[in-house]
PDB file of N, CA and C in Angstrom:
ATOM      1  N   UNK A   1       0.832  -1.189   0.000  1.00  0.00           N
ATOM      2  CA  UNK A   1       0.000   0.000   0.000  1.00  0.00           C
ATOM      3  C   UNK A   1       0.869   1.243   0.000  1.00  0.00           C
ATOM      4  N   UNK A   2       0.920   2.300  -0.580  1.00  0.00           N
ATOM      5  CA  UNK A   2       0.964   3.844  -0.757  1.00  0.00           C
ATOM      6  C   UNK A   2       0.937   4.864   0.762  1.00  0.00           C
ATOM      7  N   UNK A   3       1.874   5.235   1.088  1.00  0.00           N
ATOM      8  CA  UNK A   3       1.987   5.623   2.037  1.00  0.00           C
ATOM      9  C   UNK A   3       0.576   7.164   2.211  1.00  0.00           C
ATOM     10  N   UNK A   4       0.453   7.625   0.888  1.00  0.00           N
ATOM     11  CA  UNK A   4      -1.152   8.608   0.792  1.00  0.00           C
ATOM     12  C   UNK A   4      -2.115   7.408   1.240  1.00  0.00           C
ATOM     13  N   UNK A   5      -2.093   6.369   0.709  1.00  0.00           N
ATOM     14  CA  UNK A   5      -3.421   5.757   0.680  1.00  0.00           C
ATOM     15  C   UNK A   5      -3.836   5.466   2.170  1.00  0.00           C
ATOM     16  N   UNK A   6      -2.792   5.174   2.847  1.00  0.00           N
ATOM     17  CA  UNK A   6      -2.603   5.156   4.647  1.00  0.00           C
ATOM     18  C   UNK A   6      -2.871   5.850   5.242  1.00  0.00           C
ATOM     19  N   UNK A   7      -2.572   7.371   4.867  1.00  0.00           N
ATOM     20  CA  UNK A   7      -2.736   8.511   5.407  1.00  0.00           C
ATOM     21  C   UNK A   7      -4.111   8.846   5.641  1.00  0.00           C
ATOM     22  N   UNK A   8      -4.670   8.434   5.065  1.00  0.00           N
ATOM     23  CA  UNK A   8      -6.310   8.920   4.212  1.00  0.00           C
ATOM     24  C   UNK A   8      -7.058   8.137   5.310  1.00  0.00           C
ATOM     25  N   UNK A   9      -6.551   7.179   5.878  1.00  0.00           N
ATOM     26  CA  UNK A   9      -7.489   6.014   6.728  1.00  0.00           C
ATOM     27  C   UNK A   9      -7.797   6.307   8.163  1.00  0.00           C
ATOM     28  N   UNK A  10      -8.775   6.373   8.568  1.00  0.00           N
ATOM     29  CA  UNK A  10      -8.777   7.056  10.228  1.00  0.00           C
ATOM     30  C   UNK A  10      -7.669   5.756  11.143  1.00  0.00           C
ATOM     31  N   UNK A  11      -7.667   6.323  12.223  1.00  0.00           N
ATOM     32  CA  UNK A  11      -7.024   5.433  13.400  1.00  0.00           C
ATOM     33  C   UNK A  11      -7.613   3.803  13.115  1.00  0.00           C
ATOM     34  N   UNK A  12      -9.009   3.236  13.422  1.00  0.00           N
ATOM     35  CA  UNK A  12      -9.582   2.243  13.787  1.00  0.00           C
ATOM     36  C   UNK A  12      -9.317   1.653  12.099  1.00  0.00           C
ATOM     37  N   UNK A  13      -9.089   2.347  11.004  1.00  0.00           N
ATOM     38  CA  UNK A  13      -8.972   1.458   9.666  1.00  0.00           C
ATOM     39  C   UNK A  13      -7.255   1.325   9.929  1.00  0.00           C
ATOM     40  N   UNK A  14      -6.522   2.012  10.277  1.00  0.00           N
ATOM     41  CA  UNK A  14      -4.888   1.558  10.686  1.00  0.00           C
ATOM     42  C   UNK A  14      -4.774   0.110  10.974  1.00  0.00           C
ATOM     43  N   UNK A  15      -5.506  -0.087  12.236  1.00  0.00           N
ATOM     44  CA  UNK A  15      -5.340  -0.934  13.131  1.00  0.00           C
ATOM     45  C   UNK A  15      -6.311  -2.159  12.615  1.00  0.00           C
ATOM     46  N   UNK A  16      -6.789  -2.250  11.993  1.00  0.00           N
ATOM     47  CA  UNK A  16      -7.358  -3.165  11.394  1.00  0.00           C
ATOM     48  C   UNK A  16      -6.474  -3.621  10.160  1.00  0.00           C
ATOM     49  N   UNK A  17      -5.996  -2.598   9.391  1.00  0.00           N
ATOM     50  CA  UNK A  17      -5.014  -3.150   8.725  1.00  0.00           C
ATOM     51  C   UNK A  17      -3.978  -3.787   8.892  1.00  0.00           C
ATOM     52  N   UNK A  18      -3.346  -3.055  10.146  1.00  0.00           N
ATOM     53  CA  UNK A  18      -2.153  -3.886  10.911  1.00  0.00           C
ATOM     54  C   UNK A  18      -2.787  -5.299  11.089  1.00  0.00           C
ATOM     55  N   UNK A  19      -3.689  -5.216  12.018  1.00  0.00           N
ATOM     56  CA  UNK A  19      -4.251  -6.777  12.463  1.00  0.00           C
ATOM     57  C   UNK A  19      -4.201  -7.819  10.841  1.00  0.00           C
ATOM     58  N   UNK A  20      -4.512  -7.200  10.102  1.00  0.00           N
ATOM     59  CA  UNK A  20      -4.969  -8.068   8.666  1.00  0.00           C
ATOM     60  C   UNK A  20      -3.198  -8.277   8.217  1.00  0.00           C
ATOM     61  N   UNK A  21      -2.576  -7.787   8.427  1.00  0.00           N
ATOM     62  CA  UNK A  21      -1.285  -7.799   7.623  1.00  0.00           C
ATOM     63  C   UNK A  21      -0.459  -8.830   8.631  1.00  0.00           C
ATOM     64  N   UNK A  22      -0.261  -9.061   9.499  1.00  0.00           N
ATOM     65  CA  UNK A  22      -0.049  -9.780  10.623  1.00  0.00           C
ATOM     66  C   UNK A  22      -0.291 -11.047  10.484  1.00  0.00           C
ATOM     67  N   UNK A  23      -1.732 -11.024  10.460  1.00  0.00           N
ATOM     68  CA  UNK A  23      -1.892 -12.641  10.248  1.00  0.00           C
ATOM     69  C   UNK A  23      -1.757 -12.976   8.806  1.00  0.00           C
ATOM     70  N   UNK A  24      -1.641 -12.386   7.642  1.00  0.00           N
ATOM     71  CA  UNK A  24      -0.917 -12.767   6.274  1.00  0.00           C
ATOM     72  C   UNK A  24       0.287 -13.127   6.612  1.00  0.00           C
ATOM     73  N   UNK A  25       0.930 -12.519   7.254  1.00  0.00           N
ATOM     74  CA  UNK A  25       2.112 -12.272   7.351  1.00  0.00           C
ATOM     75  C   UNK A  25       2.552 -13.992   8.174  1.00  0.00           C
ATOM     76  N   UNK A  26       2.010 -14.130   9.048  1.00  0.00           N
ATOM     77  CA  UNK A  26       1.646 -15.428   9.947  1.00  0.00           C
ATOM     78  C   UNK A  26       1.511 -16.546   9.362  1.00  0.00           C
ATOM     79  N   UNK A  27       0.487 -16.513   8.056  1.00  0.00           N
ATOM     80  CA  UNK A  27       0.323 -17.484   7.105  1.00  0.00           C
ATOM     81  C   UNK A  27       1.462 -17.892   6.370  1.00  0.00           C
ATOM     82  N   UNK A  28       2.150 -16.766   5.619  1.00  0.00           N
ATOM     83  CA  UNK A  28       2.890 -17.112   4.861  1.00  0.00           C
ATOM     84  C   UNK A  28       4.331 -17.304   5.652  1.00  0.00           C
ATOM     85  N   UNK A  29       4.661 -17.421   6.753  1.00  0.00           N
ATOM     86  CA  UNK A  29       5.643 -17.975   7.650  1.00  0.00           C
ATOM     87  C   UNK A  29       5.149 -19.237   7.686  1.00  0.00           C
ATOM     88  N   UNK A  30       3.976 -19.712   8.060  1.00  0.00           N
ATOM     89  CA  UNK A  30       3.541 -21.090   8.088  1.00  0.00           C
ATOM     90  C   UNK A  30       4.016 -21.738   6.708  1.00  0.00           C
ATOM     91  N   UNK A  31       3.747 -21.076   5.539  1.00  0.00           N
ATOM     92  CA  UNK A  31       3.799 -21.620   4.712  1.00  0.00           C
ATOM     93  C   UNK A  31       5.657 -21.464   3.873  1.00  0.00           C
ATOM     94  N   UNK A  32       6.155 -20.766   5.033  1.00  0.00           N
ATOM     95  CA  UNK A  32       7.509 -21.307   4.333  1.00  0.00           C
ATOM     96  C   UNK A  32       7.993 -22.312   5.077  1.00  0.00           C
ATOM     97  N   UNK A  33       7.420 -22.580   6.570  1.00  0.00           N
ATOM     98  CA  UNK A  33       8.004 -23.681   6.699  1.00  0.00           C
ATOM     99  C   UNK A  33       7.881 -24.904   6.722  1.00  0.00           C
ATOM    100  N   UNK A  34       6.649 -24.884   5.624  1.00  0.00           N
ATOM    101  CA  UNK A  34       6.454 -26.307   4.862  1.00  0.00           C
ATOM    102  C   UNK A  34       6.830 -26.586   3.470  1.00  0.00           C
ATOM    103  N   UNK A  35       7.424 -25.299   2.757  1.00  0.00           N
ATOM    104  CA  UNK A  35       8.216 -25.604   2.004  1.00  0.00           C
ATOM    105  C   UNK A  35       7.430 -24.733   0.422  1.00  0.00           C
ATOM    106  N   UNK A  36       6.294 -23.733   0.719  1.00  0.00           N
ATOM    107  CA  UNK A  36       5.278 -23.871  -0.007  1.00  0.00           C
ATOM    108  C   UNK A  36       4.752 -22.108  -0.400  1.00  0.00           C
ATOM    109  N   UNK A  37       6.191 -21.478  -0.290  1.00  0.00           N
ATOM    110  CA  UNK A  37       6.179 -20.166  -0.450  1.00  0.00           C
ATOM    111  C   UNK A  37       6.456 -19.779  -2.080  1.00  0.00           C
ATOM    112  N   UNK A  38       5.233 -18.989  -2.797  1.00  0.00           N
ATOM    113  CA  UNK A  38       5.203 -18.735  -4.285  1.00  0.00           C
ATOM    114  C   UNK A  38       5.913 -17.737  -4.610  1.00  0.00           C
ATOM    115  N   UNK A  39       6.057 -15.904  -3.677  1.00  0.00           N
ATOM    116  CA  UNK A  39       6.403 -14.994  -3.734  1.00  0.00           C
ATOM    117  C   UNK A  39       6.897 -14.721  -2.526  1.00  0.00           C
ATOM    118  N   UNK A  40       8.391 -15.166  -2.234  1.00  0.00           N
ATOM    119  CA  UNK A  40       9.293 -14.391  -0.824  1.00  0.00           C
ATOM    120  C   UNK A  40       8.949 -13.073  -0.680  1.00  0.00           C
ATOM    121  N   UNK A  41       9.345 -12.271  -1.781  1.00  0.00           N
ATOM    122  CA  UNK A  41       9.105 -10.672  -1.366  1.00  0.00           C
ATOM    123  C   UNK A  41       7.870 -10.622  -1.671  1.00  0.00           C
ATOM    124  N   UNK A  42       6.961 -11.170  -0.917  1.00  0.00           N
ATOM    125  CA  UNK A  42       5.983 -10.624  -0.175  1.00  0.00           C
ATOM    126  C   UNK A  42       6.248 -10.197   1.421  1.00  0.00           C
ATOM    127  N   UNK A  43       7.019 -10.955   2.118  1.00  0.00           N
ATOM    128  CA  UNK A  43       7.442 -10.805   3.557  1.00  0.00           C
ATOM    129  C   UNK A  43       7.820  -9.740   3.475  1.00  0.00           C
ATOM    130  N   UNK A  44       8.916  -8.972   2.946  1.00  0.00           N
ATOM    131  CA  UNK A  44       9.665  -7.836   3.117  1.00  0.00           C
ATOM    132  C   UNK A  44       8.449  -6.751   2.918  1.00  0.00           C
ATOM    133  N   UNK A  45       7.345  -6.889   1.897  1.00  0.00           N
ATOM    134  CA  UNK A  45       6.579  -6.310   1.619  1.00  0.00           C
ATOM    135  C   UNK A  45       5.380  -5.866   2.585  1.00  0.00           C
ATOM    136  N   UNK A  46       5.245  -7.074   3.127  1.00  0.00           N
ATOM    137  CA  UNK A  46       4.177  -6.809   4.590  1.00  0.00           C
ATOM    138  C   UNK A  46       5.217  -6.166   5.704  1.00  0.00           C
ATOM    139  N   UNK A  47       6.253  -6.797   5.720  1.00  0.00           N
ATOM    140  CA  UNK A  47       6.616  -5.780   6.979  1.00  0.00           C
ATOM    141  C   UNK A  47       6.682  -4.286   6.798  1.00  0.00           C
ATOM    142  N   UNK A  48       7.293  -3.775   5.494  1.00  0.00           N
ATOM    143  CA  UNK A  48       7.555  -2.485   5.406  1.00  0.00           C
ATOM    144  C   UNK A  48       5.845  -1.973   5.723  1.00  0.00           C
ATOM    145  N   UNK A  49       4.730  -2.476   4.733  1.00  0.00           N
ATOM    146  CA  UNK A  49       3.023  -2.207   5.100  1.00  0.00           C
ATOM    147  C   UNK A  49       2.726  -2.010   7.004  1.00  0.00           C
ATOM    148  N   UNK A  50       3.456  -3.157   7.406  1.00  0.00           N
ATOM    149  CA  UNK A  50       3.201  -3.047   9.114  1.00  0.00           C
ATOM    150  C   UNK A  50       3.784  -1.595  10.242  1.00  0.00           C
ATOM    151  N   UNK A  51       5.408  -1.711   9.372  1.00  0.00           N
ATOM    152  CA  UNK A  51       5.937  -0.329   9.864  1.00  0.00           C
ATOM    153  C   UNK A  51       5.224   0.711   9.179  1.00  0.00           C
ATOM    154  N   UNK A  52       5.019   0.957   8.058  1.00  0.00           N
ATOM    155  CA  UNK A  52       4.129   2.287   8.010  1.00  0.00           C
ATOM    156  C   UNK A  52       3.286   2.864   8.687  1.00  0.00           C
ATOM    157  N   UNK A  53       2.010   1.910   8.711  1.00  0.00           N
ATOM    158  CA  UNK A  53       1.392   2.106   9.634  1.00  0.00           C
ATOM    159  C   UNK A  53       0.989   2.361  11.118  1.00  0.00           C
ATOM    160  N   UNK A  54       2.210   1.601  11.220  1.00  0.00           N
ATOM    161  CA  UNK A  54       2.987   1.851  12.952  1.00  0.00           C
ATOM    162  C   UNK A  54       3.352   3.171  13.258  1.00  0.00           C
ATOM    163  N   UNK A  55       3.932   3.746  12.367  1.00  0.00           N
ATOM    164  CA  UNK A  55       4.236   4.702  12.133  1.00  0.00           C
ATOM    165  C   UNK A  55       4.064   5.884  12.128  1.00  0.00           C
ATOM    166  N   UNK A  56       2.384   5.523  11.061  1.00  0.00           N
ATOM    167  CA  UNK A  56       1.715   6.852  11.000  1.00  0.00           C
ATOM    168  C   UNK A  56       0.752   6.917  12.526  1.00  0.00           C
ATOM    169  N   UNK A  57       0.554   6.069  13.043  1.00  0.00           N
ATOM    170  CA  UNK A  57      -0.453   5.866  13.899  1.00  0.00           C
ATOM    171  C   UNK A  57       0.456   6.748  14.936  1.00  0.00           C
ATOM    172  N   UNK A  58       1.982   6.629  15.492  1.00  0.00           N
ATOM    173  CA  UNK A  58       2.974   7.148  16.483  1.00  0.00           C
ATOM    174  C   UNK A  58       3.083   8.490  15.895  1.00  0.00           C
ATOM    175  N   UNK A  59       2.806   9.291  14.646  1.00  0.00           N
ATOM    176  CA  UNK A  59       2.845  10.227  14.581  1.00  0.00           C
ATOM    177  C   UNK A  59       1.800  10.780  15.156  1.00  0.00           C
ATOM    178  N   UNK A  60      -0.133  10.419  14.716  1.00  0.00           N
ATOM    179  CA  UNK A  60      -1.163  10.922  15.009  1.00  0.00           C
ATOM    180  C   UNK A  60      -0.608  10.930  16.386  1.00  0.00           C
ATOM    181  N   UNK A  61      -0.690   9.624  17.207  1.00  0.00           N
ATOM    182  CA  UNK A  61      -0.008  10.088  18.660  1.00  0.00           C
ATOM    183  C   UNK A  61       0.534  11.040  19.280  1.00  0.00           C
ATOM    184  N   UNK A  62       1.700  11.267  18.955  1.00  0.00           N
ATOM    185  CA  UNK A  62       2.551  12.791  19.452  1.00  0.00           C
ATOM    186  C   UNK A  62       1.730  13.735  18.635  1.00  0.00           C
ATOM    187  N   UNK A  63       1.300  13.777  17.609  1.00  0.00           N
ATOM    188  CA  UNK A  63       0.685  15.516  16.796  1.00  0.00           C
ATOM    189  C   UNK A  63      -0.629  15.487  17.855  1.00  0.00           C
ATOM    190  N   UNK A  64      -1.273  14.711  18.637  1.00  0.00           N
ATOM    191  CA  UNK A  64      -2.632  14.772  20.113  1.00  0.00           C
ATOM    192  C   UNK A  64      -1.866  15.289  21.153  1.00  0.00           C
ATOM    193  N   UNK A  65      -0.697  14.585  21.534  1.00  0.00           N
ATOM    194  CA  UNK A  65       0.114  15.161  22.628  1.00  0.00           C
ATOM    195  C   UNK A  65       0.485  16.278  22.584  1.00  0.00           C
ATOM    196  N   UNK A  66       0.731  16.865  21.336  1.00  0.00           N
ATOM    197  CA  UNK A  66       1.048  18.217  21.058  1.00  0.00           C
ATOM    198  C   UNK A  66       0.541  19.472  21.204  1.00  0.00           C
ATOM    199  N   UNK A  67      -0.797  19.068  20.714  1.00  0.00           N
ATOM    200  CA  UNK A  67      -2.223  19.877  20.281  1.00  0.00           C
ATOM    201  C   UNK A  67      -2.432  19.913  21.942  1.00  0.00           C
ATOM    202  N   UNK A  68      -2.928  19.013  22.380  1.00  0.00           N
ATOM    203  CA  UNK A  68      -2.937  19.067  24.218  1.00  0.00           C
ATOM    204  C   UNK A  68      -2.333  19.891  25.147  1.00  0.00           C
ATOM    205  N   UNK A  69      -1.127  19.501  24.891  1.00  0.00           N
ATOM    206  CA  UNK A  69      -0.079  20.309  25.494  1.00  0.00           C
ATOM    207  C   UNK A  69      -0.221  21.328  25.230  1.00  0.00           C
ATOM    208  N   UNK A  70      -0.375  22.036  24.195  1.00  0.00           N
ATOM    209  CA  UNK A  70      -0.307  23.365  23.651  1.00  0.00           C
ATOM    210  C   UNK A  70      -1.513  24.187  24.420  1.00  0.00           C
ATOM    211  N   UNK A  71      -2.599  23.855  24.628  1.00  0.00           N
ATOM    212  CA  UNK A  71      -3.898  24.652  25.191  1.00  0.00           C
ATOM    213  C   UNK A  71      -3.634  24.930  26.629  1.00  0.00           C
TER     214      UNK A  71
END
């Protein structure tokens, strides 16, 4: 996913995405270690998807702490 297209998503669609990317991510570990993996860089691909989002979510975080603080 597009780091705009992330941006665009409230908090509760983040975290649902994380959750969804996780357990892909889960699957296809299962499935390398039975021997039965079609596309490796997919892994590298979900993790970078997981940190983004991690990401943007720790920014919204501190830019609330901020806004708070500030009043």
């Amino acid at each position: 996913m597009k780091l705009k297209d992330l941006r665009e998503l409230s908090s509760q669609d983040l975290l649902q995405k994380e959750k969804a990317f996780k357990k892909e991510l889960f699957e296809l570990n299962y499935q390398r270690k039975i021997g039965q993996v079609e596309k490796p860089s997919n892994f590298r691909a979900l993790r970078k998807n997981i940190a983004r989002i991690l990401t943007i979510l720790k920014e919204r975080e501190i830019n609330e702490r901020k806004s708070s603080a500030d009043k």
